[in-house]
ModelCIF file with pLDDT and N, C-alpha, C, O atoms, coordinates in Angstrom:
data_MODEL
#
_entry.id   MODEL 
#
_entity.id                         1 
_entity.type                       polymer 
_entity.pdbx_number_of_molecules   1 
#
_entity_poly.entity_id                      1 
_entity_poly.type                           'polypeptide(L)' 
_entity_poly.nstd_linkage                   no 
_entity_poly.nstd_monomer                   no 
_entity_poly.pdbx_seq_one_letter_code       
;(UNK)(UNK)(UNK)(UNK)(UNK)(UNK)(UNK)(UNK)(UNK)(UNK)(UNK)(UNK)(UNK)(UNK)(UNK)(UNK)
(UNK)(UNK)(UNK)(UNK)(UNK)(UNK)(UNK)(UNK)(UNK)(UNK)(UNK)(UNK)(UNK)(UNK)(UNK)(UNK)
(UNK)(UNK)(UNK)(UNK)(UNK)(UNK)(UNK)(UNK)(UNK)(UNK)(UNK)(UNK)(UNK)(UNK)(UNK)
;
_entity_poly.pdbx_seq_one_letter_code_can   XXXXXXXXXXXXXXXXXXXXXXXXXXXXXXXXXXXXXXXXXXXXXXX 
_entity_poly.pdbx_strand_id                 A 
#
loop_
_entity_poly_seq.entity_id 
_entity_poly_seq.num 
_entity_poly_seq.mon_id 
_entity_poly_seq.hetero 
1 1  UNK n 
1 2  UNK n 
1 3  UNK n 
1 4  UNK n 
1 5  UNK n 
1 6  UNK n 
1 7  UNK n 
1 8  UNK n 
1 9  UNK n 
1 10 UNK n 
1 11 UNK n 
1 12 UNK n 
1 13 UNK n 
1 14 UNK n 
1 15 UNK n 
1 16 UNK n 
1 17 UNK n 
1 18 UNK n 
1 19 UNK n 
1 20 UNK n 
1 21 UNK n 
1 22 UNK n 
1 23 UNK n 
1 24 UNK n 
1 25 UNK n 
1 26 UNK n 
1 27 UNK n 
1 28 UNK n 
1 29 UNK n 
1 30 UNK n 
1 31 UNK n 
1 32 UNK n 
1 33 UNK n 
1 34 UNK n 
1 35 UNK n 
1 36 UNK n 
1 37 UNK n 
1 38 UNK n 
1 39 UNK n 
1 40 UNK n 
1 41 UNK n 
1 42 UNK n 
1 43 UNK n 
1 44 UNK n 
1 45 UNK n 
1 46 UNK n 
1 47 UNK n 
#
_struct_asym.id          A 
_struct_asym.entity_id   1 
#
loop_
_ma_qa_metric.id 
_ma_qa_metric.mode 
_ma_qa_metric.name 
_ma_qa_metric.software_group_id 
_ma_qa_metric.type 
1 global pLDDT . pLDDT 
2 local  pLDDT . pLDDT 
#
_ma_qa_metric_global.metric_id      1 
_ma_qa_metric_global.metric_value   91.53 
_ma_qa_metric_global.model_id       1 
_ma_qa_metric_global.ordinal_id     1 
#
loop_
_ma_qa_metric_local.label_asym_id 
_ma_qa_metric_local.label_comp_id 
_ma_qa_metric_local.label_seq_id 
_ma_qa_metric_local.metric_id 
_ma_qa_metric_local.metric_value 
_ma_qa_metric_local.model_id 
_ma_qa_metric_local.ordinal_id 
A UNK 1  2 92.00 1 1  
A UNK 2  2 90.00 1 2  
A UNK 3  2 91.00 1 3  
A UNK 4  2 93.00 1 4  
A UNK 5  2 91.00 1 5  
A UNK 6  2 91.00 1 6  
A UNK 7  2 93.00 1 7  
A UNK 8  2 92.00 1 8  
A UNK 9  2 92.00 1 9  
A UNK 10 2 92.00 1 10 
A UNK 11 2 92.00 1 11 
A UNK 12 2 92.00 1 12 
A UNK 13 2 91.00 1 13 
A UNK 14 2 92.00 1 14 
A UNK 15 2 92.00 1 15 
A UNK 16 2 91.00 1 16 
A UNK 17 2 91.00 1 17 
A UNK 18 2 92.00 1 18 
A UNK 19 2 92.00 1 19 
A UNK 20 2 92.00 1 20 
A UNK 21 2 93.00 1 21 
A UNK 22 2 94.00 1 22 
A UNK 23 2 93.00 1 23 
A UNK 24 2 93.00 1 24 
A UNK 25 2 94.00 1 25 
A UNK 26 2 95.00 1 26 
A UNK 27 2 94.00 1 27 
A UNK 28 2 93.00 1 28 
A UNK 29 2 93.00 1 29 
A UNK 30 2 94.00 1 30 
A UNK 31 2 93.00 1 31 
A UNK 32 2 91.00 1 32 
A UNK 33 2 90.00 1 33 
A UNK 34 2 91.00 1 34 
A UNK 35 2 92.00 1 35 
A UNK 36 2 92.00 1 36 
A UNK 37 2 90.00 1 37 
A UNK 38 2 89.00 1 38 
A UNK 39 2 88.00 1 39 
A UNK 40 2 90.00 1 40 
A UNK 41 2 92.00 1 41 
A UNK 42 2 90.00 1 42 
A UNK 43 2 90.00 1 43 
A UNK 44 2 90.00 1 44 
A UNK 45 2 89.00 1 45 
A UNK 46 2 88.00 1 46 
A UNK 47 2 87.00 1 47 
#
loop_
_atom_site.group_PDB 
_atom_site.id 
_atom_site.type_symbol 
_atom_site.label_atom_id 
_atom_site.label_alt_id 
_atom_site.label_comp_id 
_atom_site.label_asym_id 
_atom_site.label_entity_id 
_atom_site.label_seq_id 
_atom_site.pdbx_PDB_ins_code 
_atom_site.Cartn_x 
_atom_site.Cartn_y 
_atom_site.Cartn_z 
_atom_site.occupancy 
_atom_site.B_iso_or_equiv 
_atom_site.pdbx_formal_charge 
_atom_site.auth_seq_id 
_atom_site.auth_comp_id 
_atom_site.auth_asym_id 
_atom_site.auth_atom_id 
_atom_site.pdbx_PDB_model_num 
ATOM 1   N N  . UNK A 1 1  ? 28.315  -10.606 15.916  1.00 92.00 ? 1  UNK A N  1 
ATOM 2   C CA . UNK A 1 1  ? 28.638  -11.699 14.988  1.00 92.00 ? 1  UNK A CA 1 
ATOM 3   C C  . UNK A 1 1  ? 27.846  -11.555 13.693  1.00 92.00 ? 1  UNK A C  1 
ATOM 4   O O  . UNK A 1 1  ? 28.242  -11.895 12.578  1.00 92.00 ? 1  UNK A O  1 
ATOM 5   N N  . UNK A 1 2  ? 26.600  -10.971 14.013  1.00 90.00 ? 2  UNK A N  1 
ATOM 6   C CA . UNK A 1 2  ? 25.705  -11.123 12.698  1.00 90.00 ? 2  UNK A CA 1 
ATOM 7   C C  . UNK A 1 2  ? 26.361  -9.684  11.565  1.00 90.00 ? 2  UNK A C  1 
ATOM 8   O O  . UNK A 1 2  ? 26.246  -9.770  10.342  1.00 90.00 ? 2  UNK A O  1 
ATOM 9   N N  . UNK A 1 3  ? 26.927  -8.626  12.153  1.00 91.00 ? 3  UNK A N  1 
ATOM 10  C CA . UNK A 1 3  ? 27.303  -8.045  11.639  1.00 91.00 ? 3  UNK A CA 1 
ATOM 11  C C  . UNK A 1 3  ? 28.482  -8.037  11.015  1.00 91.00 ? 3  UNK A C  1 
ATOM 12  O O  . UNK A 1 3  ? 28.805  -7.433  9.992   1.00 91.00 ? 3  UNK A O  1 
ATOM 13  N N  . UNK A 1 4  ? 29.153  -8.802  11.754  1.00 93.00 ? 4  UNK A N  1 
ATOM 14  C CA . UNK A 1 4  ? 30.773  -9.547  10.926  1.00 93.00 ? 4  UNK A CA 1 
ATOM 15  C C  . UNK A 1 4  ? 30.223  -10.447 9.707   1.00 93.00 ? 4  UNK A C  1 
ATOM 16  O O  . UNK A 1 4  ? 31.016  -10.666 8.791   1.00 93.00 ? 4  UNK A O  1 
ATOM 17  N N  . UNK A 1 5  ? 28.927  -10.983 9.629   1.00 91.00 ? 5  UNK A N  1 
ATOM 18  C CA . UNK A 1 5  ? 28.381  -11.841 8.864   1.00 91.00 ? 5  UNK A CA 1 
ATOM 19  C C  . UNK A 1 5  ? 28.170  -11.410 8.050   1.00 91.00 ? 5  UNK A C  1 
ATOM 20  O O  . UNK A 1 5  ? 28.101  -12.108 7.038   1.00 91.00 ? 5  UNK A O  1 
ATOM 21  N N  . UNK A 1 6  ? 27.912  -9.861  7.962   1.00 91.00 ? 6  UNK A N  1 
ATOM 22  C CA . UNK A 1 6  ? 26.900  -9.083  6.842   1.00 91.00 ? 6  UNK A CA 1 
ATOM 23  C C  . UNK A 1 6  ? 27.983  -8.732  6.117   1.00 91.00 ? 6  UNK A C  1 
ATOM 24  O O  . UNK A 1 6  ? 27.449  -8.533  5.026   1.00 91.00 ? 6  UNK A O  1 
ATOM 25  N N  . UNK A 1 7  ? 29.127  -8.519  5.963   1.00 93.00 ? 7  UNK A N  1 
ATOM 26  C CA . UNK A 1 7  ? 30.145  -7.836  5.528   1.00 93.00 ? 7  UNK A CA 1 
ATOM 27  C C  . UNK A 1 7  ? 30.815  -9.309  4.955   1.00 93.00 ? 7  UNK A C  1 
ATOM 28  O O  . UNK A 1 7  ? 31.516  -9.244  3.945   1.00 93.00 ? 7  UNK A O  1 
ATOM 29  N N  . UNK A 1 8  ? 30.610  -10.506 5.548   1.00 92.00 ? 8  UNK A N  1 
ATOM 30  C CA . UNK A 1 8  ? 31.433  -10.983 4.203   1.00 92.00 ? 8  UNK A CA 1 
ATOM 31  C C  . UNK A 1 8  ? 31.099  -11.423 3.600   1.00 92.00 ? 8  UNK A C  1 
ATOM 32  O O  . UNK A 1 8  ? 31.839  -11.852 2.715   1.00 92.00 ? 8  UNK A O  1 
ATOM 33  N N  . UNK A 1 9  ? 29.413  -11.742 3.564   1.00 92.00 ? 9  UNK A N  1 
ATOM 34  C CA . UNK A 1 9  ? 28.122  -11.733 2.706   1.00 92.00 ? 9  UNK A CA 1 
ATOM 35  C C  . UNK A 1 9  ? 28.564  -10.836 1.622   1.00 92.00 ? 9  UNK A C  1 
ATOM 36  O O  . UNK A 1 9  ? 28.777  -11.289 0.497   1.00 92.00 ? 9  UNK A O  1 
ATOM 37  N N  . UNK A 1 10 ? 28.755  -9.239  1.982   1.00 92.00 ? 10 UNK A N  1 
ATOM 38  C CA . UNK A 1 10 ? 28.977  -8.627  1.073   1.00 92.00 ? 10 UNK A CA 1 
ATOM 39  C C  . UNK A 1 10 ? 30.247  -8.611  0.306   1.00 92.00 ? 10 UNK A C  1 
ATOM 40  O O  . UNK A 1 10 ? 30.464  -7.891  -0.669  1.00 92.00 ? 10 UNK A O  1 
ATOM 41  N N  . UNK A 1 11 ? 31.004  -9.402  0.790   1.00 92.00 ? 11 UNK A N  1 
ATOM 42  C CA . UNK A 1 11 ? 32.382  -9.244  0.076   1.00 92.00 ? 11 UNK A CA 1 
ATOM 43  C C  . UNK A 1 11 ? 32.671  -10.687 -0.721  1.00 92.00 ? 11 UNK A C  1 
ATOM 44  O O  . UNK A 1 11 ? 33.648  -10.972 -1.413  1.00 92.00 ? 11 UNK A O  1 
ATOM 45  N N  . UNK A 1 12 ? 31.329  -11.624 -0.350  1.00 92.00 ? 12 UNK A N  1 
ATOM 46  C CA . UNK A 1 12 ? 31.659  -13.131 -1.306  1.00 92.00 ? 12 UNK A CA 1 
ATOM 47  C C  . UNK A 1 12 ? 30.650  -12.550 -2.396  1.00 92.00 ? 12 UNK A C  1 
ATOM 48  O O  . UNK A 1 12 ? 30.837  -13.132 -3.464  1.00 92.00 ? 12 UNK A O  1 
ATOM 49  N N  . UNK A 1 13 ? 29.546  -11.500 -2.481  1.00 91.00 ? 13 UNK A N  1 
ATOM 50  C CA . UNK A 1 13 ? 28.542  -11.156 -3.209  1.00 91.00 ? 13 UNK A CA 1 
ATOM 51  C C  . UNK A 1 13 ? 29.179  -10.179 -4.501  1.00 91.00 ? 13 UNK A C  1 
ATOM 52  O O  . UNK A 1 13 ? 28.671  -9.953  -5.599  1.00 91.00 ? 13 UNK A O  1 
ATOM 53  N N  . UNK A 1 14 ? 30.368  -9.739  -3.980  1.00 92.00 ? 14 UNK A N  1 
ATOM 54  C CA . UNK A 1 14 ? 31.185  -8.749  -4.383  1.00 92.00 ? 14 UNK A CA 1 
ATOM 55  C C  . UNK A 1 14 ? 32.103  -9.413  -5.462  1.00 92.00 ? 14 UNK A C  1 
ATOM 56  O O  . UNK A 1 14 ? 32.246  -8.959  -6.597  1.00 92.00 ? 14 UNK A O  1 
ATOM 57  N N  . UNK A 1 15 ? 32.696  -10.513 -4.989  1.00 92.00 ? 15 UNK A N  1 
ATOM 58  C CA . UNK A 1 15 ? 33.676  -11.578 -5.536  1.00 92.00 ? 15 UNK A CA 1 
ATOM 59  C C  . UNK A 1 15 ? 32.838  -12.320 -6.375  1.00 92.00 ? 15 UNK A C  1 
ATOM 60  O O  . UNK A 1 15 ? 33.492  -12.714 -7.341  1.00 92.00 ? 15 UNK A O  1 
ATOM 61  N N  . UNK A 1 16 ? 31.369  -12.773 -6.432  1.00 91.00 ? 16 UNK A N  1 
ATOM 62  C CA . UNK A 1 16 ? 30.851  -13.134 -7.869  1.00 91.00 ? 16 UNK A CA 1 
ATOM 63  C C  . UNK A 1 16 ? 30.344  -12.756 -8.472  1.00 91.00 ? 16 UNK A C  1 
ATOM 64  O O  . UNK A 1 16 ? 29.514  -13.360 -9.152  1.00 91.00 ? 16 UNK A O  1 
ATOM 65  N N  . UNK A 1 17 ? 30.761  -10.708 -8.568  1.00 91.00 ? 17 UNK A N  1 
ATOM 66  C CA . UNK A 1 17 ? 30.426  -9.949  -9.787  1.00 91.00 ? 17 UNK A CA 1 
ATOM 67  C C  . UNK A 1 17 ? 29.033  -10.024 -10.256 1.00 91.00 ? 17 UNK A C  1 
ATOM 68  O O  . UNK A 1 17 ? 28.063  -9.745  -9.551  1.00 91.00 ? 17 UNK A O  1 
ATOM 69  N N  . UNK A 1 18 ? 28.961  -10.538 -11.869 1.00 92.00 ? 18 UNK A N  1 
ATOM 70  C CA . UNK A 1 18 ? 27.149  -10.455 -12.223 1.00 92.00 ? 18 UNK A CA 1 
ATOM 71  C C  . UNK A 1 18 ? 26.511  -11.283 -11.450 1.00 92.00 ? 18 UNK A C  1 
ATOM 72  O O  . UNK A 1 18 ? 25.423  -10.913 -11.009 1.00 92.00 ? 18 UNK A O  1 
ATOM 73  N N  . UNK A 1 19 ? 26.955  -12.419 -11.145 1.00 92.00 ? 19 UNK A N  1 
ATOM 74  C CA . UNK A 1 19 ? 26.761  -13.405 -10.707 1.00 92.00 ? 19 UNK A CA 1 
ATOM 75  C C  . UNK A 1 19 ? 25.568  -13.219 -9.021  1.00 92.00 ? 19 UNK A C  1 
ATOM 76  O O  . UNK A 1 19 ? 24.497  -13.621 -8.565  1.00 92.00 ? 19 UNK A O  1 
ATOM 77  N N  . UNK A 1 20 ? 26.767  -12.310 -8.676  1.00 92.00 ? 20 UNK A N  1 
ATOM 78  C CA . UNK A 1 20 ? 26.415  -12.442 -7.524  1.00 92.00 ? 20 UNK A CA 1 
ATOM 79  C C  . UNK A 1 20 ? 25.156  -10.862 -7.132  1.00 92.00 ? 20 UNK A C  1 
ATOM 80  O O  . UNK A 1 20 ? 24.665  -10.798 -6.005  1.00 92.00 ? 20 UNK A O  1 
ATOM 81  N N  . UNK A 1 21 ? 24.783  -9.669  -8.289  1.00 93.00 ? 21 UNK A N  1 
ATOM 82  C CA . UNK A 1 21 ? 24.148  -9.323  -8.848  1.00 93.00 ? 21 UNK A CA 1 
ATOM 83  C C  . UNK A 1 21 ? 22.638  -9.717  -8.900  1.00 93.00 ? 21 UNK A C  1 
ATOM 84  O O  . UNK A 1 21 ? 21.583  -9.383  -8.361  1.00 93.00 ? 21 UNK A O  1 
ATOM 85  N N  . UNK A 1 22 ? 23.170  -10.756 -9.993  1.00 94.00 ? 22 UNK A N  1 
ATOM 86  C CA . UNK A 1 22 ? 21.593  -11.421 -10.506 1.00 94.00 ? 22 UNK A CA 1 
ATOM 87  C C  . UNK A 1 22 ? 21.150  -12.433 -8.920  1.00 94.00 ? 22 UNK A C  1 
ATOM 88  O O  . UNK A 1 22 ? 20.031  -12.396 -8.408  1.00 94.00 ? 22 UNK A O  1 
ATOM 89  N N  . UNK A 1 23 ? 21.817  -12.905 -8.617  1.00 93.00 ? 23 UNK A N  1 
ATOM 90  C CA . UNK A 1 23 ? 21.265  -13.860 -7.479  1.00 93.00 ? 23 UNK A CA 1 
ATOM 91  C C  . UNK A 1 23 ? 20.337  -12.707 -6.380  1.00 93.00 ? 23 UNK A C  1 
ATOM 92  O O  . UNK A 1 23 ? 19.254  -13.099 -5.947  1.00 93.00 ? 23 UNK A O  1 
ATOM 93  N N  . UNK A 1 24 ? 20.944  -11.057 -5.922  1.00 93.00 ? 24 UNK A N  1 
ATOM 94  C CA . UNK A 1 24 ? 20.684  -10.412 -5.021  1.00 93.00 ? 24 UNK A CA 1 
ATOM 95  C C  . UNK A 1 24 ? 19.299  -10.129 -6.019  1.00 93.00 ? 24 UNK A C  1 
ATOM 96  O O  . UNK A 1 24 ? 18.379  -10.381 -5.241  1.00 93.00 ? 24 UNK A O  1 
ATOM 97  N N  . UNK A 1 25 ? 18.898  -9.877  -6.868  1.00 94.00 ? 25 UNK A N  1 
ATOM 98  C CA . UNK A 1 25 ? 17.730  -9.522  -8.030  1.00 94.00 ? 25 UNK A CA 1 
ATOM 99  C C  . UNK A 1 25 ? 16.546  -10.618 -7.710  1.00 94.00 ? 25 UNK A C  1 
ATOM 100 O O  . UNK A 1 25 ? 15.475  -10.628 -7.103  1.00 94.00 ? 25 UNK A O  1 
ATOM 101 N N  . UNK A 1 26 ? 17.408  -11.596 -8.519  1.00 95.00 ? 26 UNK A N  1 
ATOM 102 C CA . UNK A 1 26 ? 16.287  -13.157 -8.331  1.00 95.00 ? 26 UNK A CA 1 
ATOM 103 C C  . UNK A 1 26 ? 15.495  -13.330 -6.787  1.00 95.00 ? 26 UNK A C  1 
ATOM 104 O O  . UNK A 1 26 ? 14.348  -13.562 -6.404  1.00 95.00 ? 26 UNK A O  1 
ATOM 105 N N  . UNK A 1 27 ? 16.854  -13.066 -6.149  1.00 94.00 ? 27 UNK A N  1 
ATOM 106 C CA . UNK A 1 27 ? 16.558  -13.494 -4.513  1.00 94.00 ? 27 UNK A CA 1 
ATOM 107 C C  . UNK A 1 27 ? 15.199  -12.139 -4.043  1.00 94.00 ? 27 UNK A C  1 
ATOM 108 O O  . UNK A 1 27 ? 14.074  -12.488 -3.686  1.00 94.00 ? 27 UNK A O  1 
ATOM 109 N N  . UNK A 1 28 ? 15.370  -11.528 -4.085  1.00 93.00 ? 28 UNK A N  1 
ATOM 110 C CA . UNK A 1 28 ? 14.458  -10.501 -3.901  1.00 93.00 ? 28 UNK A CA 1 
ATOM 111 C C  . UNK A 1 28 ? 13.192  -10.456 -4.566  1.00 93.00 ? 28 UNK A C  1 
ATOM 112 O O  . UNK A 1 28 ? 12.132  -10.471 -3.941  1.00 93.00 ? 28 UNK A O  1 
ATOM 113 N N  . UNK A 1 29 ? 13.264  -10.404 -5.765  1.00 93.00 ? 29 UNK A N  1 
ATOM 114 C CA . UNK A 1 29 ? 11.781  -10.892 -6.704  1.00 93.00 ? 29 UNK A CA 1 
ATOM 115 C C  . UNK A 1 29 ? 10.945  -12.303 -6.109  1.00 93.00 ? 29 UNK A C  1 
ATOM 116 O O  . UNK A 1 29 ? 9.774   -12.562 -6.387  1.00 93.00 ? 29 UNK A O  1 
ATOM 117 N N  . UNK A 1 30 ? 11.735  -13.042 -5.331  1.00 94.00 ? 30 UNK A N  1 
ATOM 118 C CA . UNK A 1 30 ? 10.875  -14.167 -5.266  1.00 94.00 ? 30 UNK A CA 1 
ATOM 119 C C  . UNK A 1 30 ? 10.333  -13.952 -3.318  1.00 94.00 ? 30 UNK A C  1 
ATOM 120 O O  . UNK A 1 30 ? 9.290   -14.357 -2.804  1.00 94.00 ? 30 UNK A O  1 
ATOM 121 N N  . UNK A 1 31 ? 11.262  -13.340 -2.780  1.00 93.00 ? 31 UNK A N  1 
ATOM 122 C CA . UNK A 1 31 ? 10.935  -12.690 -1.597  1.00 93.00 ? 31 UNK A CA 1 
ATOM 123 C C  . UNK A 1 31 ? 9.675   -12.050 -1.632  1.00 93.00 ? 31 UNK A C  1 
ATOM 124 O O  . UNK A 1 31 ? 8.785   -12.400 -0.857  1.00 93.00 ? 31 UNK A O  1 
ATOM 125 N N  . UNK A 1 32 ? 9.462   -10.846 -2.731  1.00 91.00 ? 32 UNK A N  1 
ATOM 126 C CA . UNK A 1 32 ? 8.467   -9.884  -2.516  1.00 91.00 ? 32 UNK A CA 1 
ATOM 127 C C  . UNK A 1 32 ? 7.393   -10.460 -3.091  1.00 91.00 ? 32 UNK A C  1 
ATOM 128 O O  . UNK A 1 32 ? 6.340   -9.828  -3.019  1.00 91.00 ? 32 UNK A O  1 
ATOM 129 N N  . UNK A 1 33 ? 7.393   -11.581 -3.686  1.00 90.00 ? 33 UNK A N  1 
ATOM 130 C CA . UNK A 1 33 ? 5.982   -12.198 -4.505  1.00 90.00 ? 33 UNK A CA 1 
ATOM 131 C C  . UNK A 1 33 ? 6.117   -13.601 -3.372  1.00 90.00 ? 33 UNK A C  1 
ATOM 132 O O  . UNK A 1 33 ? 6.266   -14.736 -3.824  1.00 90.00 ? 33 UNK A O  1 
ATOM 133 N N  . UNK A 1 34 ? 6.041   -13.333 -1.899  1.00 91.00 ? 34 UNK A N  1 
ATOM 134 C CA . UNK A 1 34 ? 5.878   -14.184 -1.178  1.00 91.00 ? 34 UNK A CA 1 
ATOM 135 C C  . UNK A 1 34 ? 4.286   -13.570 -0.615  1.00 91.00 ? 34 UNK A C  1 
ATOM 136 O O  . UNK A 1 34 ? 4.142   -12.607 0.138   1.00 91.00 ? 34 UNK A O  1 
ATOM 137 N N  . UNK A 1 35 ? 3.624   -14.078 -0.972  1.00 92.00 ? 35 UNK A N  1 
ATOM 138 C CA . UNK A 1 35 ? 2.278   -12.884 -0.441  1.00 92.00 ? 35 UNK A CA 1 
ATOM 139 C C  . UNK A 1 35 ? 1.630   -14.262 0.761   1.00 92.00 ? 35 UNK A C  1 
ATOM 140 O O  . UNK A 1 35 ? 1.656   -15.480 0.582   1.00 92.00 ? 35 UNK A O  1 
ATOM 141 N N  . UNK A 1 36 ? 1.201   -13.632 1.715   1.00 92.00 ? 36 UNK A N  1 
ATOM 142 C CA . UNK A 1 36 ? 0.833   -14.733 2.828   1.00 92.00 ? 36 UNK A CA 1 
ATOM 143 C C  . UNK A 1 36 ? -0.648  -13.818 3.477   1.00 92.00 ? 36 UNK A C  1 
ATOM 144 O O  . UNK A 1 36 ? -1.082  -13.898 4.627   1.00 92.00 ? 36 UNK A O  1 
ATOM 145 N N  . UNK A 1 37 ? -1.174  -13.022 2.412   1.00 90.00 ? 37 UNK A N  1 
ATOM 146 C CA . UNK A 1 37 ? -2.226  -12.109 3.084   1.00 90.00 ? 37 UNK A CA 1 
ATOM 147 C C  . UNK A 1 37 ? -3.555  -11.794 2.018   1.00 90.00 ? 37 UNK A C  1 
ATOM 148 O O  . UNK A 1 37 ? -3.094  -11.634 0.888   1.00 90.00 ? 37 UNK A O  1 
ATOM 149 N N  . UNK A 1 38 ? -5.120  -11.650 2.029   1.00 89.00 ? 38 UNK A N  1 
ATOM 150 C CA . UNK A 1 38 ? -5.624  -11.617 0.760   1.00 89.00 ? 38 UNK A CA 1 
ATOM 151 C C  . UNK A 1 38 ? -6.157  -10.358 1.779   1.00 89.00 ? 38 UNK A C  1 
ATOM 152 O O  . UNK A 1 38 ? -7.281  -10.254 2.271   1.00 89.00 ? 38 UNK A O  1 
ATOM 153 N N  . UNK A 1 39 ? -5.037  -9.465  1.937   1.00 88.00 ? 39 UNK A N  1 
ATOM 154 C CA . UNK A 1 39 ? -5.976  -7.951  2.200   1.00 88.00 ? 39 UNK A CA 1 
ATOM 155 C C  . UNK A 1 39 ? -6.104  -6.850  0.877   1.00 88.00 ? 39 UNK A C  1 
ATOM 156 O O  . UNK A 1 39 ? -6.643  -5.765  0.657   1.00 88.00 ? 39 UNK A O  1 
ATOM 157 N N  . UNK A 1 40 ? -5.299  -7.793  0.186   1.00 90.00 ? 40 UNK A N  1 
ATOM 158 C CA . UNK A 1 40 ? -5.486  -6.645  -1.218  1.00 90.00 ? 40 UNK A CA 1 
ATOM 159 C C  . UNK A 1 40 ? -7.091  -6.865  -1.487  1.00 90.00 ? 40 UNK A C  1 
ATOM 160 O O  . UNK A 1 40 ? -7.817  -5.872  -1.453  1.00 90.00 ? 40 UNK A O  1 
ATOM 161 N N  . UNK A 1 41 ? -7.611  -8.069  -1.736  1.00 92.00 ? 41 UNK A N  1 
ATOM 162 C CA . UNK A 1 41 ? -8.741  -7.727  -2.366  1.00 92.00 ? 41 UNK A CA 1 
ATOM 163 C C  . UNK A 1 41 ? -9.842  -7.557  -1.396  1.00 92.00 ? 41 UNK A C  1 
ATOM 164 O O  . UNK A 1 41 ? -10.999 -7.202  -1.619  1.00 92.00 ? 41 UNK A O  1 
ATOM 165 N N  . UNK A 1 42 ? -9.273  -7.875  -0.273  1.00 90.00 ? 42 UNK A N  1 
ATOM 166 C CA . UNK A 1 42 ? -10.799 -7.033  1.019   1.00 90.00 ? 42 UNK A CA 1 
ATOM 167 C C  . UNK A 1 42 ? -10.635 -5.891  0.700   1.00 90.00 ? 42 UNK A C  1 
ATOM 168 O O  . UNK A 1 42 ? -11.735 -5.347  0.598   1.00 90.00 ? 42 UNK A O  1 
ATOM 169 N N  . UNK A 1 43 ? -9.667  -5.094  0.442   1.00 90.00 ? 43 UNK A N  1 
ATOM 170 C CA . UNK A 1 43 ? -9.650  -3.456  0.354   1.00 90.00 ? 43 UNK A CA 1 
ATOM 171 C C  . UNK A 1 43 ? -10.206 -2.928  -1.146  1.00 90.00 ? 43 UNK A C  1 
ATOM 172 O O  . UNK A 1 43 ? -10.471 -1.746  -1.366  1.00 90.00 ? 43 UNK A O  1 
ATOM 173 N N  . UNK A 1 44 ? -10.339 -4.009  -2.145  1.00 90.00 ? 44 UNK A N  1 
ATOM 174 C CA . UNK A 1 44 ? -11.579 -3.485  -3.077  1.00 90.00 ? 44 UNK A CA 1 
ATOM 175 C C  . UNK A 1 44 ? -12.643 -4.045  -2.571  1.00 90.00 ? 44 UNK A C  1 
ATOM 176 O O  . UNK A 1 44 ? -13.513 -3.174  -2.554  1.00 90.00 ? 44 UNK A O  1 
ATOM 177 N N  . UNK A 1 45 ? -13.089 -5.119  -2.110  1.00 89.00 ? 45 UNK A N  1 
ATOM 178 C CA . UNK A 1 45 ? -14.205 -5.147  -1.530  1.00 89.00 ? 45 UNK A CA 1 
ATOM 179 C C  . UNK A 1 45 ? -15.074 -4.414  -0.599  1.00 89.00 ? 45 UNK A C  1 
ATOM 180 O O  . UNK A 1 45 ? -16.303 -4.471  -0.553  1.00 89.00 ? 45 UNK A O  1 
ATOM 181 N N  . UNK A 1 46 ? -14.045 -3.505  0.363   1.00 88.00 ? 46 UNK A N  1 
ATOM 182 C CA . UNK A 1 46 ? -14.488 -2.176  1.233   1.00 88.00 ? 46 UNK A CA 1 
ATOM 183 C C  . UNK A 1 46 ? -14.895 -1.506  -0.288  1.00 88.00 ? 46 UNK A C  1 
ATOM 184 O O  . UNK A 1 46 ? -16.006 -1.814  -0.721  1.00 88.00 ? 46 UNK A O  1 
ATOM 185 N N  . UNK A 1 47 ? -14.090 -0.658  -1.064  1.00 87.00 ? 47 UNK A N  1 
ATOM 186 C CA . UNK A 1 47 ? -14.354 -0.173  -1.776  1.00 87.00 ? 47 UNK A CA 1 
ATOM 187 C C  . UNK A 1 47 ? -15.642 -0.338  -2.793  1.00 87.00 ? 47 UNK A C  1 
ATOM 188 O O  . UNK A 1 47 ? -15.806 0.459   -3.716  1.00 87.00 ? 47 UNK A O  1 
#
């Protein structure tokens, strides 16, 4: 089912052109600046 899901995800994503573009962009940029970890700066602090 989840895979019947993924396909018309991609085909309503498909059907709003830039639209649907910029949303897969936005949606992702705010995904990857979800940070839930402060191991970046222990690892200059090892350093």
């Amino acid at each position: 089912a989840r895979r019947g899901i993924l396909l018309l995800c991609a085909l309503v994503l498909s059907q709003a052109g830039t639209e649907g573009q910029q949303a897969v962009t936005a949606i992702r940029d705010i995904l990857r600046r979800a940070y839930r970890a402060s191991s970046l700066v222990e690892c200059v602090n090892s350093v």
